[in-house]
Each structure stands twice: as C-alpha cells, then as structure tokens.
C-alpha atoms as a PDB file:
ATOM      1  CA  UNK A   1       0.000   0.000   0.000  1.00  0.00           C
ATOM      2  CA  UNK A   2       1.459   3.656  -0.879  1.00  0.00           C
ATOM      3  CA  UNK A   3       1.386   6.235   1.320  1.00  0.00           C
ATOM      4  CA  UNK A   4      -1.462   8.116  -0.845  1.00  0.00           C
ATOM      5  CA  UNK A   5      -3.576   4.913  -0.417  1.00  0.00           C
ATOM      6  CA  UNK A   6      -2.392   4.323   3.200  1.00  0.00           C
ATOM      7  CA  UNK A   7      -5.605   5.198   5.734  1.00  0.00           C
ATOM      8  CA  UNK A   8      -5.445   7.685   8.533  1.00  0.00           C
ATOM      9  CA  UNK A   9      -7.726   8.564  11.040  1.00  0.00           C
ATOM     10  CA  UNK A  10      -8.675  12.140  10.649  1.00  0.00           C
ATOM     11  CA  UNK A  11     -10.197  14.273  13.262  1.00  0.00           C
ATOM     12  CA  UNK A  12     -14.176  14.754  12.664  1.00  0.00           C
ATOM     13  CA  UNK A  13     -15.504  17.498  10.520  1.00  0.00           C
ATOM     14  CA  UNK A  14     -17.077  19.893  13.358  1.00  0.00           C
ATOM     15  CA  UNK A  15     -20.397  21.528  12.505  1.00  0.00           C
ATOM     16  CA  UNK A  16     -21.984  24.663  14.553  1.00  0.00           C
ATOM     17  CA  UNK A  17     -25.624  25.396  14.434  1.00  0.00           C
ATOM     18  CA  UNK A  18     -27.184  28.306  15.874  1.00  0.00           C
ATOM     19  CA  UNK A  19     -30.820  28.345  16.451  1.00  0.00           C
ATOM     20  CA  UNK A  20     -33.206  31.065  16.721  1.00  0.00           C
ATOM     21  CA  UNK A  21     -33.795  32.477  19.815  1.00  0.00           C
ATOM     22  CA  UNK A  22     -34.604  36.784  19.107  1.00  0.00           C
ATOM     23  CA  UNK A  23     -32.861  39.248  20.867  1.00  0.00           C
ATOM     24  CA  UNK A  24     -31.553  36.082  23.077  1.00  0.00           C
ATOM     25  CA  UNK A  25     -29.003  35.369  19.985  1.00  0.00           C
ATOM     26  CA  UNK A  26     -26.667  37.782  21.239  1.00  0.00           C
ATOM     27  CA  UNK A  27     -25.953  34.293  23.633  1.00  0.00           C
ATOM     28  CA  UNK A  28     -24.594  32.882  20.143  1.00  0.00           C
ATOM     29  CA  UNK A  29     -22.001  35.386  20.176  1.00  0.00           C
ATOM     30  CA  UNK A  30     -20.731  34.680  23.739  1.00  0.00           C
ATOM     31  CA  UNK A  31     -20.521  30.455  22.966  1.00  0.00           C
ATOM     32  CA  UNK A  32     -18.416  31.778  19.683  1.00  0.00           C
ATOM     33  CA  UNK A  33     -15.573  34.286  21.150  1.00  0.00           C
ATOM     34  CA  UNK A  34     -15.349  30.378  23.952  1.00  0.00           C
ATOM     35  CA  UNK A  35     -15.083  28.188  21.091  1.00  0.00           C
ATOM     36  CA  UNK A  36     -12.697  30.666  19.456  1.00  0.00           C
ATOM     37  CA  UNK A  37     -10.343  30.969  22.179  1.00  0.00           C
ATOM     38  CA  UNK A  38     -10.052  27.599  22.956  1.00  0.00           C
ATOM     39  CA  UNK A  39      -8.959  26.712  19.419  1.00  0.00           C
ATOM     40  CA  UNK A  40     -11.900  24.357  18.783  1.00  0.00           C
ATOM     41  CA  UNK A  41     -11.905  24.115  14.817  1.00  0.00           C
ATOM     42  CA  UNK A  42     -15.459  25.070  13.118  1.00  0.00           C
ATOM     43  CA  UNK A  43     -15.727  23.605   9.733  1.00  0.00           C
ATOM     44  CA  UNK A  44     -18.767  24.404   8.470  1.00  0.00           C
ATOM     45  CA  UNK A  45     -22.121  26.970  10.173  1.00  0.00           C
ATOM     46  CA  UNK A  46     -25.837  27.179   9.785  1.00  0.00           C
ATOM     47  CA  UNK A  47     -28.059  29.249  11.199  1.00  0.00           C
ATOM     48  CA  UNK A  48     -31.288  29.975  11.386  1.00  0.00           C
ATOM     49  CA  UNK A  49     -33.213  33.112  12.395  1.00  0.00           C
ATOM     50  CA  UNK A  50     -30.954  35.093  14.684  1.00  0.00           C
ATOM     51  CA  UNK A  51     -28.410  32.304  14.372  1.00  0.00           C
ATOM     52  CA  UNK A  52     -28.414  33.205  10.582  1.00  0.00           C
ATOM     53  CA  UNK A  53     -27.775  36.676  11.930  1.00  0.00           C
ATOM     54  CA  UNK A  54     -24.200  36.158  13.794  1.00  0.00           C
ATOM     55  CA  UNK A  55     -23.402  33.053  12.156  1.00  0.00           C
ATOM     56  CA  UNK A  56     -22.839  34.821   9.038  1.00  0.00           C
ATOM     57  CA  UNK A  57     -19.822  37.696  10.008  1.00  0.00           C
ATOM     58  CA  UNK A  58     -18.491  34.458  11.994  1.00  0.00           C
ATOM     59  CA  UNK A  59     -18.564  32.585   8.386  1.00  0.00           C
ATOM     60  CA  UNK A  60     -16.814  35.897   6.571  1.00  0.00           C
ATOM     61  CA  UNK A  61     -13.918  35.921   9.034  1.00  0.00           C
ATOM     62  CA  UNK A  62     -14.884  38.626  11.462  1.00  0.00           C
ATOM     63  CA  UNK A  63     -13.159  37.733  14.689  1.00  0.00           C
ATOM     64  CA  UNK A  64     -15.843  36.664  18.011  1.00  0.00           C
ATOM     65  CA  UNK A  65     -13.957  39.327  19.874  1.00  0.00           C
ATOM     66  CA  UNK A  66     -15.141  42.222  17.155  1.00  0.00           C
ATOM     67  CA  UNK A  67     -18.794  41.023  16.679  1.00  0.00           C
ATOM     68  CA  UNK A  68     -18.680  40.799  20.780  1.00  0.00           C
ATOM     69  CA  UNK A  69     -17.844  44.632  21.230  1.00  0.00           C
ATOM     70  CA  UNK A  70     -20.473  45.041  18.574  1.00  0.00           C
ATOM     71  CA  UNK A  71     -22.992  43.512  20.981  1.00  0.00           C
ATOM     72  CA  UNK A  72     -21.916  45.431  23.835  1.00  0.00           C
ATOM     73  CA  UNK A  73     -21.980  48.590  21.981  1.00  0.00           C
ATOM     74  CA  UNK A  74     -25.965  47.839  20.924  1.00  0.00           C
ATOM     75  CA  UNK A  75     -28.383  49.627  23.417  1.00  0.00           C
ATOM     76  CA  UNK A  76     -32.437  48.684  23.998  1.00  0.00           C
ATOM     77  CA  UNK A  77     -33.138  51.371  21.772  1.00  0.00           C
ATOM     78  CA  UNK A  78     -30.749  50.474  18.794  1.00  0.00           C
ATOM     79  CA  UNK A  79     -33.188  47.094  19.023  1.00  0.00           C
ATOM     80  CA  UNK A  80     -36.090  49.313  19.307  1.00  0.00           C
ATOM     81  CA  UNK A  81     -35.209  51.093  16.266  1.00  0.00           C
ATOM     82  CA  UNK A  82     -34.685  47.847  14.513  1.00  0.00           C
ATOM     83  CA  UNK A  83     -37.677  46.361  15.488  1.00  0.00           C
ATOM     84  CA  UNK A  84     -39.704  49.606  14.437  1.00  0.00           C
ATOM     85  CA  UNK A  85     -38.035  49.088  10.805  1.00  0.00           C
ATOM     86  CA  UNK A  86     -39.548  45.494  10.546  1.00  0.00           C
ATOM     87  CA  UNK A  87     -35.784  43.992  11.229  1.00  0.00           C
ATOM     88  CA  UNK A  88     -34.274  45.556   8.043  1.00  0.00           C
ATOM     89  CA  UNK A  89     -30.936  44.908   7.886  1.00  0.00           C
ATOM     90  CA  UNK A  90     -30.090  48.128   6.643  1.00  0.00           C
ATOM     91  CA  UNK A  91     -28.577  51.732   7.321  1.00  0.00           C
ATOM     92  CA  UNK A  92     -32.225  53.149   8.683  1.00  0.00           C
ATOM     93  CA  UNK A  93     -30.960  51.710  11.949  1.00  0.00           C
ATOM     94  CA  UNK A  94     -27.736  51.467  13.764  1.00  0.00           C
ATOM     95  CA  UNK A  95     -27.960  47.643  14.644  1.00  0.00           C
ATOM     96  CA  UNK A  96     -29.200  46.892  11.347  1.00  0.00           C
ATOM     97  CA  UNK A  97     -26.026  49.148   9.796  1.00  0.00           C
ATOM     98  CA  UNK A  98     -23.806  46.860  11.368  1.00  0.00           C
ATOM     99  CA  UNK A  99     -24.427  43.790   9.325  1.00  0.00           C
ATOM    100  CA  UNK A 100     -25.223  45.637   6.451  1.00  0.00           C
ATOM    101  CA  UNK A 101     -21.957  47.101   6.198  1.00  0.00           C
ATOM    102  CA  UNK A 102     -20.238  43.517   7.077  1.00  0.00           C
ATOM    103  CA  UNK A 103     -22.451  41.598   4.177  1.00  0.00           C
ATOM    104  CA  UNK A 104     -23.136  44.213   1.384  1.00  0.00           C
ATOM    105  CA  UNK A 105     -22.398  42.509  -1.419  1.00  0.00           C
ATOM    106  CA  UNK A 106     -20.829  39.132   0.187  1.00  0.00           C
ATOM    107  CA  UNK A 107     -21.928  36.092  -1.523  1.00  0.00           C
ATOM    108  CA  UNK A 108     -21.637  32.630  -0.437  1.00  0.00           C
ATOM    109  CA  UNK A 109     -18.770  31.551  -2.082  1.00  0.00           C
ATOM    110  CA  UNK A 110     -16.900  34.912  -0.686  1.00  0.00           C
ATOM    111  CA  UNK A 111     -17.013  33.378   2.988  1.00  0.00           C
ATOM    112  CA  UNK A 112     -14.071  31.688   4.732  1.00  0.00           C
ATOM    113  CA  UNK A 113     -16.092  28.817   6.271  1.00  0.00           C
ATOM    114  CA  UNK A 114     -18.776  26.678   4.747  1.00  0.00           C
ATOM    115  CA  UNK A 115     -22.236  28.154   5.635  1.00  0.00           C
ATOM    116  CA  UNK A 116     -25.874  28.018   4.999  1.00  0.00           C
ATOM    117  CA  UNK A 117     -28.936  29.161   6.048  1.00  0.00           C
ATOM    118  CA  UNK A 118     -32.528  28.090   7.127  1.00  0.00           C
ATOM    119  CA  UNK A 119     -35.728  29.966   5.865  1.00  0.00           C
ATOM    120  CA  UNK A 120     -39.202  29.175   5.485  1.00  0.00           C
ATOM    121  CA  UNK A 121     -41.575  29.171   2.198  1.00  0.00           C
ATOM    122  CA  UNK A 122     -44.767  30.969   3.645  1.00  0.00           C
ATOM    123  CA  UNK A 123     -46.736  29.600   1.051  1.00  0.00           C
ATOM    124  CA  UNK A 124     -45.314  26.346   1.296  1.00  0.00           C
ATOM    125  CA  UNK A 125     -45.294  26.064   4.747  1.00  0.00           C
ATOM    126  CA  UNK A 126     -41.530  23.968   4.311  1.00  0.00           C
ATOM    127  CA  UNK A 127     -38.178  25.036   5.336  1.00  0.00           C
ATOM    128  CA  UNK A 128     -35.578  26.358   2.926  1.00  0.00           C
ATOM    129  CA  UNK A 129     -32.048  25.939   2.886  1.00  0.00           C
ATOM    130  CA  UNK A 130     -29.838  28.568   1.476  1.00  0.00           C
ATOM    131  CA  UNK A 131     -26.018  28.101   0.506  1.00  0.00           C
ATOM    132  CA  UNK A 132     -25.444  29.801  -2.572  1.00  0.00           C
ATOM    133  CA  UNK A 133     -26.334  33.851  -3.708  1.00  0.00           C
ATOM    134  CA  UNK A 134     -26.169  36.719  -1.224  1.00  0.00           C
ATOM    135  CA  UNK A 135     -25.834  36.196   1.736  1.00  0.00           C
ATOM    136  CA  UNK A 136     -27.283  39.501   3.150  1.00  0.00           C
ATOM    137  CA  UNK A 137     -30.625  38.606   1.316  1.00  0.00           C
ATOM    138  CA  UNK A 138     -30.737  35.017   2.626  1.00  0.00           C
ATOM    139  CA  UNK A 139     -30.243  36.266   6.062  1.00  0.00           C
ATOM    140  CA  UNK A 140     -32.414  38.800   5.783  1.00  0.00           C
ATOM    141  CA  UNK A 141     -35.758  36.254   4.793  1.00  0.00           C
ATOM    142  CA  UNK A 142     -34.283  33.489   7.620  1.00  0.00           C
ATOM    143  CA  UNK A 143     -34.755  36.836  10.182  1.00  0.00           C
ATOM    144  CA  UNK A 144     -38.210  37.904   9.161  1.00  0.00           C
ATOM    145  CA  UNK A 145     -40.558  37.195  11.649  1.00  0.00           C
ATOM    146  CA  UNK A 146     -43.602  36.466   9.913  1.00  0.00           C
ATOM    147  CA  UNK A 147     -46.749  39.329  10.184  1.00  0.00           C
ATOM    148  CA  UNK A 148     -44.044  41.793  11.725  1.00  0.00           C
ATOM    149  CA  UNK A 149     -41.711  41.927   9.062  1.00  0.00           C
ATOM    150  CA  UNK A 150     -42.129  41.780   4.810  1.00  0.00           C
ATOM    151  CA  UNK A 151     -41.421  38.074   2.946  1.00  0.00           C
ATOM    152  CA  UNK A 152     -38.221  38.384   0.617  1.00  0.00           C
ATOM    153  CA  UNK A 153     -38.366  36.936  -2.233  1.00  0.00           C
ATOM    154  CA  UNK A 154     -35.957  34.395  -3.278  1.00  0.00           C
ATOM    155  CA  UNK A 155     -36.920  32.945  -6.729  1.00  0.00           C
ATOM    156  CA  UNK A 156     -40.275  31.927  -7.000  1.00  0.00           C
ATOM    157  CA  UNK A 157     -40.678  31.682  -3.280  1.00  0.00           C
ATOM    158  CA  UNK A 158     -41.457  34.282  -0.403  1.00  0.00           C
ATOM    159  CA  UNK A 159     -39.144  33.419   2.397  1.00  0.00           C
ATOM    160  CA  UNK A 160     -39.508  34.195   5.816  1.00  0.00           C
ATOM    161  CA  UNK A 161     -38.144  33.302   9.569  1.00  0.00           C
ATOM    162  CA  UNK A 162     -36.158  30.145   9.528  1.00  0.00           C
ATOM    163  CA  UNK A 163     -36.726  29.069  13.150  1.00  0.00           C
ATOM    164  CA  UNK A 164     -39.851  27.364  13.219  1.00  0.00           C
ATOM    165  CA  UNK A 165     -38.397  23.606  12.313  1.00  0.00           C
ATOM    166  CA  UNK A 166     -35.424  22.734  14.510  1.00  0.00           C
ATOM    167  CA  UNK A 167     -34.494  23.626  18.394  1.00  0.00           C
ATOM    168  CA  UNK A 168     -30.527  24.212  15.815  1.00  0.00           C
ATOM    169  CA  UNK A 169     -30.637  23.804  12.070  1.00  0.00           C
ATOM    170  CA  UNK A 170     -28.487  20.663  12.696  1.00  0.00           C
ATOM    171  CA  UNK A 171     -29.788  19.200   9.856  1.00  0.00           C
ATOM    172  CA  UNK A 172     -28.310  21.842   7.575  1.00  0.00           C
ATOM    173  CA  UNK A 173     -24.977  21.964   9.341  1.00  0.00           C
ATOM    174  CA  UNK A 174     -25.089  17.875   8.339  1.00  0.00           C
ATOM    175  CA  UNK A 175     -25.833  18.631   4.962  1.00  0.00           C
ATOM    176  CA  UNK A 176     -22.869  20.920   4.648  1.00  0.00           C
ATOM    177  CA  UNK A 177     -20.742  18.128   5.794  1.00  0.00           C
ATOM    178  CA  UNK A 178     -20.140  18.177   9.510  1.00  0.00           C
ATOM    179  CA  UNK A 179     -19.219  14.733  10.835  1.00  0.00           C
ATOM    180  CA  UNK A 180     -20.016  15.763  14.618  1.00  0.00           C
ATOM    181  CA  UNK A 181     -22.117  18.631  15.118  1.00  0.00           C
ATOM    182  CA  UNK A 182     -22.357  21.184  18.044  1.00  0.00           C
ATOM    183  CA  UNK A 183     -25.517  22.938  18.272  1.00  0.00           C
ATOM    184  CA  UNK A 184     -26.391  25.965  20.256  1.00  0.00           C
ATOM    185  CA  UNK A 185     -30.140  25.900  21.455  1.00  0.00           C
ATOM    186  CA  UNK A 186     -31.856  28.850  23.010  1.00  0.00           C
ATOM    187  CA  UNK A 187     -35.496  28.035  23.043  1.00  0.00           C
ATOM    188  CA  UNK A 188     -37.714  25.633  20.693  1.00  0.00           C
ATOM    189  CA  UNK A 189     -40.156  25.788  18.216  1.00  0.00           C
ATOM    190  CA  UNK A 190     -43.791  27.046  19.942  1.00  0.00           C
ATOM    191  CA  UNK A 191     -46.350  24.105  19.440  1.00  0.00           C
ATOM    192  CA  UNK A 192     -50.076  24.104  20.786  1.00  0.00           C
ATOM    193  CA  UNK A 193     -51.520  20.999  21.547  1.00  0.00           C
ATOM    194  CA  UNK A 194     -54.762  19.175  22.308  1.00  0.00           C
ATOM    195  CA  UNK A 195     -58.049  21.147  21.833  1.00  0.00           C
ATOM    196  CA  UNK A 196     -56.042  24.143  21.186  1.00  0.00           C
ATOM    197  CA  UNK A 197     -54.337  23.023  18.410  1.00  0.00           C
ATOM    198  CA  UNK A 198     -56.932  22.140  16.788  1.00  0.00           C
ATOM    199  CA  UNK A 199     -58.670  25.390  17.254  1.00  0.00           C
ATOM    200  CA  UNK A 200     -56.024  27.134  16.256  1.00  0.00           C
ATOM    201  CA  UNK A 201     -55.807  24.944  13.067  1.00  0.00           C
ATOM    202  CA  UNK A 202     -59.187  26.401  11.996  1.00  0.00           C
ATOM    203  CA  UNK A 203     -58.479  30.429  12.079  1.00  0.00           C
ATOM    204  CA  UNK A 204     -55.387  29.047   9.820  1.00  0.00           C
ATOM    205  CA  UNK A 205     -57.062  27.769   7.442  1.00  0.00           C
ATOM    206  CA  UNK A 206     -59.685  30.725   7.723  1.00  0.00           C
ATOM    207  CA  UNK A 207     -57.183  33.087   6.947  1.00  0.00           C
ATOM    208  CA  UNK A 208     -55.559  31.045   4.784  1.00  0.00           C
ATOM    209  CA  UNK A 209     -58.639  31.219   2.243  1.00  0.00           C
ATOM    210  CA  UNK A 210     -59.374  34.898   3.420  1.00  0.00           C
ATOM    211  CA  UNK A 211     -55.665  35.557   2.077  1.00  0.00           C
ATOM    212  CA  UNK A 212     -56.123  33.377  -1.280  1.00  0.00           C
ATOM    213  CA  UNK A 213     -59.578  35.646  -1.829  1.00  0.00           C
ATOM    214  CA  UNK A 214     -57.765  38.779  -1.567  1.00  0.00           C
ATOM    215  CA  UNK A 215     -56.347  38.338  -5.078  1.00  0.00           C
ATOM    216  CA  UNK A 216     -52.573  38.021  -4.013  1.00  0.00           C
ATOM    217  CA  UNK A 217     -50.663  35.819  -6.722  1.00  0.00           C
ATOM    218  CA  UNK A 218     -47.063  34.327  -4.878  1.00  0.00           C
ATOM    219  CA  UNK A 219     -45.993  34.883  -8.403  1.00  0.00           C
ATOM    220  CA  UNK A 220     -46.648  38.776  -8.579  1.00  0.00           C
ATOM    221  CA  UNK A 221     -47.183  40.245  -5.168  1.00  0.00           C
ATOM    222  CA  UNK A 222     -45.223  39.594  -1.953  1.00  0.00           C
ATOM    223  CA  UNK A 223     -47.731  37.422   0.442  1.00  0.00           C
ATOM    224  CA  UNK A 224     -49.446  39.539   3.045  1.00  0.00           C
ATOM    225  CA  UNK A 225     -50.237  39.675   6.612  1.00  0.00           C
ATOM    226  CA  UNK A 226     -53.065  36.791   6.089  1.00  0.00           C
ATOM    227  CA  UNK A 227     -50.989  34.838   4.778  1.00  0.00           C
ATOM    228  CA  UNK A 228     -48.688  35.530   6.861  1.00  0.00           C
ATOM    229  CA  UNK A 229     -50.506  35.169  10.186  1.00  0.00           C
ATOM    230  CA  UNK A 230     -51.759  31.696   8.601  1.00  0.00           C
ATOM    231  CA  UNK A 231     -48.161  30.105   7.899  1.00  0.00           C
ATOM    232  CA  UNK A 232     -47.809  31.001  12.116  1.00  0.00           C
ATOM    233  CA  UNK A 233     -50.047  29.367  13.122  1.00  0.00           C
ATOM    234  CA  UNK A 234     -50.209  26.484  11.019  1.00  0.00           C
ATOM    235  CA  UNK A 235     -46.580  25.733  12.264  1.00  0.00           C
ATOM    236  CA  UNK A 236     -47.412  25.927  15.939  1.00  0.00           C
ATOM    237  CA  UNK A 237     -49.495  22.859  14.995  1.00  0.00           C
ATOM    238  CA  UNK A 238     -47.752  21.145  12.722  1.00  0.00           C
ATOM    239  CA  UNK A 239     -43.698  21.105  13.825  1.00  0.00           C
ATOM    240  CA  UNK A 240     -42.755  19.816  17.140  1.00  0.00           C
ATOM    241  CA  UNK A 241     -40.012  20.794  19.227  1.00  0.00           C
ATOM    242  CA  UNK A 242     -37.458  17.962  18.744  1.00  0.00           C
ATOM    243  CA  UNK A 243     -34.585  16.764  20.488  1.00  0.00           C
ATOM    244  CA  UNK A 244     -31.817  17.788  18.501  1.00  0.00           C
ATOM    245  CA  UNK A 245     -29.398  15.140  16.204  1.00  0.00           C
ATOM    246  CA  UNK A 246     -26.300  17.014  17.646  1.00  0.00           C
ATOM    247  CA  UNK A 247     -23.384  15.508  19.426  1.00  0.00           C
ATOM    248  CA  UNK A 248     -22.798  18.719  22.081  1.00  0.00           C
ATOM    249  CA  UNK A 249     -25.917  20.632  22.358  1.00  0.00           C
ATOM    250  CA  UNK A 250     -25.448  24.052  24.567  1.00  0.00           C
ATOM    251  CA  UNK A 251     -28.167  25.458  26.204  1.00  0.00           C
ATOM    252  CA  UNK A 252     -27.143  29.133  27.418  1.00  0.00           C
ATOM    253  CA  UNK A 253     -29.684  29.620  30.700  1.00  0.00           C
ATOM    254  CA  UNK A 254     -31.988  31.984  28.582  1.00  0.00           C
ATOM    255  CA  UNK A 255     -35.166  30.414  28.776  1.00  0.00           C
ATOM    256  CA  UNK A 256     -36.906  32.536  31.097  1.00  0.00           C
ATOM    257  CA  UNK A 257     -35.881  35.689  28.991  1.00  0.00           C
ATOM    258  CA  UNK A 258     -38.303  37.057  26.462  1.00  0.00           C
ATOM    259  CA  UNK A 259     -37.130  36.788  22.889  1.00  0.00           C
ATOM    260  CA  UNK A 260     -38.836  40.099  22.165  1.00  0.00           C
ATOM    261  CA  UNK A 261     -37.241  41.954  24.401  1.00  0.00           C
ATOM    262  CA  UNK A 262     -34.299  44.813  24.247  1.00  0.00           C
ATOM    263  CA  UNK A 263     -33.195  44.721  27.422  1.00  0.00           C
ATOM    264  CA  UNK A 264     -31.207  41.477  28.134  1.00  0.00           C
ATOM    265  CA  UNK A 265     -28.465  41.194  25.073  1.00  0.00           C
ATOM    266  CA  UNK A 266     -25.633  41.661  27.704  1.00  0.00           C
ATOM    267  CA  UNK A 267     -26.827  38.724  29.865  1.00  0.00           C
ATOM    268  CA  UNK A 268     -27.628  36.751  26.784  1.00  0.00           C
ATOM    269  CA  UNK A 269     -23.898  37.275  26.037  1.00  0.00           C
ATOM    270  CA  UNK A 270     -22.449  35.935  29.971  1.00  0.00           C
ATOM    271  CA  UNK A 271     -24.791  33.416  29.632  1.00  0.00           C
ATOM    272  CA  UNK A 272     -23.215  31.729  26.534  1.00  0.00           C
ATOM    273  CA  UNK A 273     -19.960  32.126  27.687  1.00  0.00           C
ATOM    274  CA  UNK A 274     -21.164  30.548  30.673  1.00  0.00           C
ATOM    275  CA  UNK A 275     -23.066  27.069  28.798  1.00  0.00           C
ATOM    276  CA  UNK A 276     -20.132  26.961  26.429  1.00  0.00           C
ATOM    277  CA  UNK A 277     -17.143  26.873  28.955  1.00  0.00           C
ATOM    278  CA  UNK A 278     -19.696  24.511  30.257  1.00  0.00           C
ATOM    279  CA  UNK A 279     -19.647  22.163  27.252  1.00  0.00           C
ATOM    280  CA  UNK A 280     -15.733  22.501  25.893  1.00  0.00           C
ATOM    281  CA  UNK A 281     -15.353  19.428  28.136  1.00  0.00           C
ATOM    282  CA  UNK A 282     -17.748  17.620  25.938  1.00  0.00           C
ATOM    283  CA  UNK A 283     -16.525  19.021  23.219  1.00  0.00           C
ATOM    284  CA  UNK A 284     -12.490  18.093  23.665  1.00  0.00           C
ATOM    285  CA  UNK A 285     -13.940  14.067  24.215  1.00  0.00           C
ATOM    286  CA  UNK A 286     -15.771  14.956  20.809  1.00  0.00           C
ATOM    287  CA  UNK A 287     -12.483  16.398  19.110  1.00  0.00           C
ATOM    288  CA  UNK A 288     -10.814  12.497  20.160  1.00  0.00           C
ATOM    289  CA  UNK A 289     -13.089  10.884  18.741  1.00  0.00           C
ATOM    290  CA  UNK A 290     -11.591   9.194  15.199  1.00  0.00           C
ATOM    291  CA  UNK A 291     -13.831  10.623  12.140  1.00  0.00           C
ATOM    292  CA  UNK A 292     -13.530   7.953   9.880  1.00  0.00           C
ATOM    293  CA  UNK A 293     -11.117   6.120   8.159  1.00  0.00           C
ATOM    294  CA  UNK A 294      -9.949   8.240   4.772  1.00  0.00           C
ATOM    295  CA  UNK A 295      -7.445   7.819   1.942  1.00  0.00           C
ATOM    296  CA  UNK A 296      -4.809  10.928   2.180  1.00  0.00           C
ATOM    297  CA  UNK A 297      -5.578  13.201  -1.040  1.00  0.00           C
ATOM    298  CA  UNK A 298      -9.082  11.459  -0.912  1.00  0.00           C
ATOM    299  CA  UNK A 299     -12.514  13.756  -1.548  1.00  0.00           C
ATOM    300  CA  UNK A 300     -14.831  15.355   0.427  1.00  0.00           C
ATOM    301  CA  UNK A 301     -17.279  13.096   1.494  1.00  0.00           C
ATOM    302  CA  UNK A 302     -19.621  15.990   2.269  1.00  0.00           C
ATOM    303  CA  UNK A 303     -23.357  15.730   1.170  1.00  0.00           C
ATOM    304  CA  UNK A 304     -24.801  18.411  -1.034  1.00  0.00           C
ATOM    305  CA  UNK A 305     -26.936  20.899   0.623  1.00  0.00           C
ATOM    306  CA  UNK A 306     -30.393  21.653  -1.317  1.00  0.00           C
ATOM    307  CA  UNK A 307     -30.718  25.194  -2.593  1.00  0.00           C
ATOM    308  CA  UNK A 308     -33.375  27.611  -3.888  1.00  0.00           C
ATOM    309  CA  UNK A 309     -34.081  28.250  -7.204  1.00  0.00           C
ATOM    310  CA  UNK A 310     -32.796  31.654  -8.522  1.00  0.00           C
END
C-alpha cells in the first residue's frame, strides 16, 4: 500500500448550528468568542433566524472578539429602532447598519467557512435551505418574523423566519458536511396541543382562504399579513419541538428571557460564555473521537446541501 492509499484517522468534521432564539441570539455570540479561544476548529455553520444573523460575520472571518464589542456597543433602543423598521438589515438603523456594512455585497462563495442558512416558504409552509447567492438577502428572509416583518423573495418563493423547524438547524450543518455537530439551542419551536391546536388549526385555514380571496398571486405580489398570520399558526401545529441530532448541544440559561425583548443582550452574552465553557469538556472528548477512516488526497465526502431556485 502507498502512502497516498495508506488510511489515517482524521479528526471529525465539526459543525456549529445556531438556532433562533430573538434578541436572546446575542448568547450565540458569547458560545463563539469560547469556542474561538479555545482553538476548537469550526468547519462548516448554519443558522437559522438570529443564528443566521451572527453566524454569518463568523462565516466571513470577522473575529468573536469584534462582533462581541459590537454587541456590547448595541443599546435597547438600537433594538427598538430595529424592530420599528420590521428587522431591516439596513442603514435606517444602527444595529441593522452593522451587518449591512459587514455583508453588502458578500456572496456565499466569498465566505471563509462553509455556511448556509434556514428559511421558510410561507406559502409552502416547508423550510428552505440557502447556501449559494447573497448572503445579506438570505439572512435577511431566515430573520423575518412572519406578520411583523415583509417576505423576501428568493426565486419563485417568499421566504420568511427560519426558526420554526429545529431547536438548531443541525440538519443543515449535516448537509454541509459536519461529521459531529455542536448545536447551540436557546429556546424551541412554539407548538399548541390538544383542543387548542386544533382550534387554532381552523383560524389558519380561515385566513388562509381569506388571504387566497384577496387576489394576491405568490408569483406577482409579496404574500401579506393573512398569509402571513396563517403560515404562524399552522406551524405551531404542525412542527414539534425535537430533540436535537447534535453531538454537544449548549443550552445558554436563557429560557426565562423574552425573545422580544431589548433589554437582556448583555446577559444573553455571559450566559453563553457561561453554557459553552460549560460544554468545551464535551466538546475536547468529541475532538478524540476518530472521524472515519480516509485515503490521504481522498474527496470530500460531504453531502450536497439543497438550494433555492434563482
């Protein structure tokens, strides 16, 4: 056997996913200036919602330390603002100016680490995964809350908040490659159950036809609020909150904090740093654990992500 054929044992293929979490995400940036300064090696991000939001200056190269001053720099009424501009990441608002300036004109293949983000079709009522075009544009539809901020279009579809199908978009961090995955979780998917659900269920599909009535073609016209209010609810009945297929799963303490809320980014931020100091022990047994068996000079044996059309 040459040495080009000879196998070694590689270390893993480390995944992060961020899940969604509101103005709780700034708990995303805490667990990434951790992982950063203890060396642990990130191959390949997804994120979804606010995820989506830090995961992508993370995937351009901007150091944890810079997007942390950033965070500590943002006051309740830089959120306020942004929330008042329907989460526009744009220069209307001085939180929204920030990523603007850091993704204007970035496109996928422009980043230094694999990435891809999670949106939903709000016609579809399906998740969407994004890995290819601008990346400014695909975070801004996996950050759109549905009813309180405007679909983007993406193609043929109307995309909107990517957080309504996994606690982490682990999934998507799999499909980018990642051989052991480490997924930050800050809350997970809202489901109603029992008679509710069922209730609920009907004003969807009331305002589901009262939307289809109004005229609005998906092809011409951006979906509105109907609509909108109709894809949230029918996922609060249809997804359920599900354990998530990760190998370290961190859990900053943020569950009691409102994800609406402008007032709590700075303990969002301590508590990451707290659950991911937490979890490097976890994650060093992960890091010893062989990958696989592989050929030196071999390929990647990294799946193909789906992606939109357009």
């Amino acid at each position: 056997m040459t040495t080009a054929e000879r196998p070694i044992v590689a270390r893993p293929r480390v995944g992060l996913a961020l899940g969604a979490g509101g103005t709780k995400g700034a708990a995303h940036v805490g667990v990434l200036k951790v992982l950063s300064e203890a060396g642990v090696p990130i191959d390949c991000v997804a994120g979804a919602s606010v995820g989506a939001l830090y995961g992508a200056p993370f995937a351009l190269g901007h150091d944890p330390q810079d997007i942390e001053r950033n965070v500590r720099r943002t006051s309740p009424r830089d959120v306020l603002r942004f929330f008042r501009h329907r989460l526009t990441i744009g220069p209307q608002n001085p939180l929204g100016e920030r990523f603007h300036a850091a993704l204007d004109g970035v496109r996928f293949e422009d980043l230094k680490v694999p990435y891809a983000v999670v949106a939903s079709d709000v016609l579809r009522r399906e998740p969407v995964l994004i890995r290819e075009g601008e990346v400014l544009s695909a975070v801004q539809a996996s950050i759109s809350l549905p009813v309180l901020a405007r679909p983007v279009r993406w193609g043929d579809r109307y995309l909107v908040d990517g957080g309504y199908w996994e606690s982490a978009p682990v999934s998507a961090v799999r499909a980018l490659g990642a051989e052991r995955v480490i997924a930050v979780v800050l809350g997970d998917p809202a489901v109603v159950s029992g008679r509710r659900r069922a209730w609920v269920r009907r004003l969807a599909s009331i305002l589901e036809r009262r939307a289809r009535r109004s005229g609005r073609d998906a092809t011409r016209k951006a979906p509105g609020l109907l609509a909108c209010a109709a894809f949230l609810l029918y996922t609060m009945t249809e997804v359920r909150p599900a354990t998530t297929d990760a190998d370290v799963i961190i859990r900053p303490r943020v569950a009691h904090l409102n994800a609406n809320s402008p007032f709590h980014m700075q303990l969002s931020l301590r508590r990451g740093e707290e659950a991911a100091r937490e979890a490097l022990p976890r994650i060093e047994a992960m890091l010893r654990e062989p990958a696989r068996l592989t050929a030196i000079g071999g390929a990647s044996a990294a799946a193909p992500l789906p992606r939109t059309p357009g």
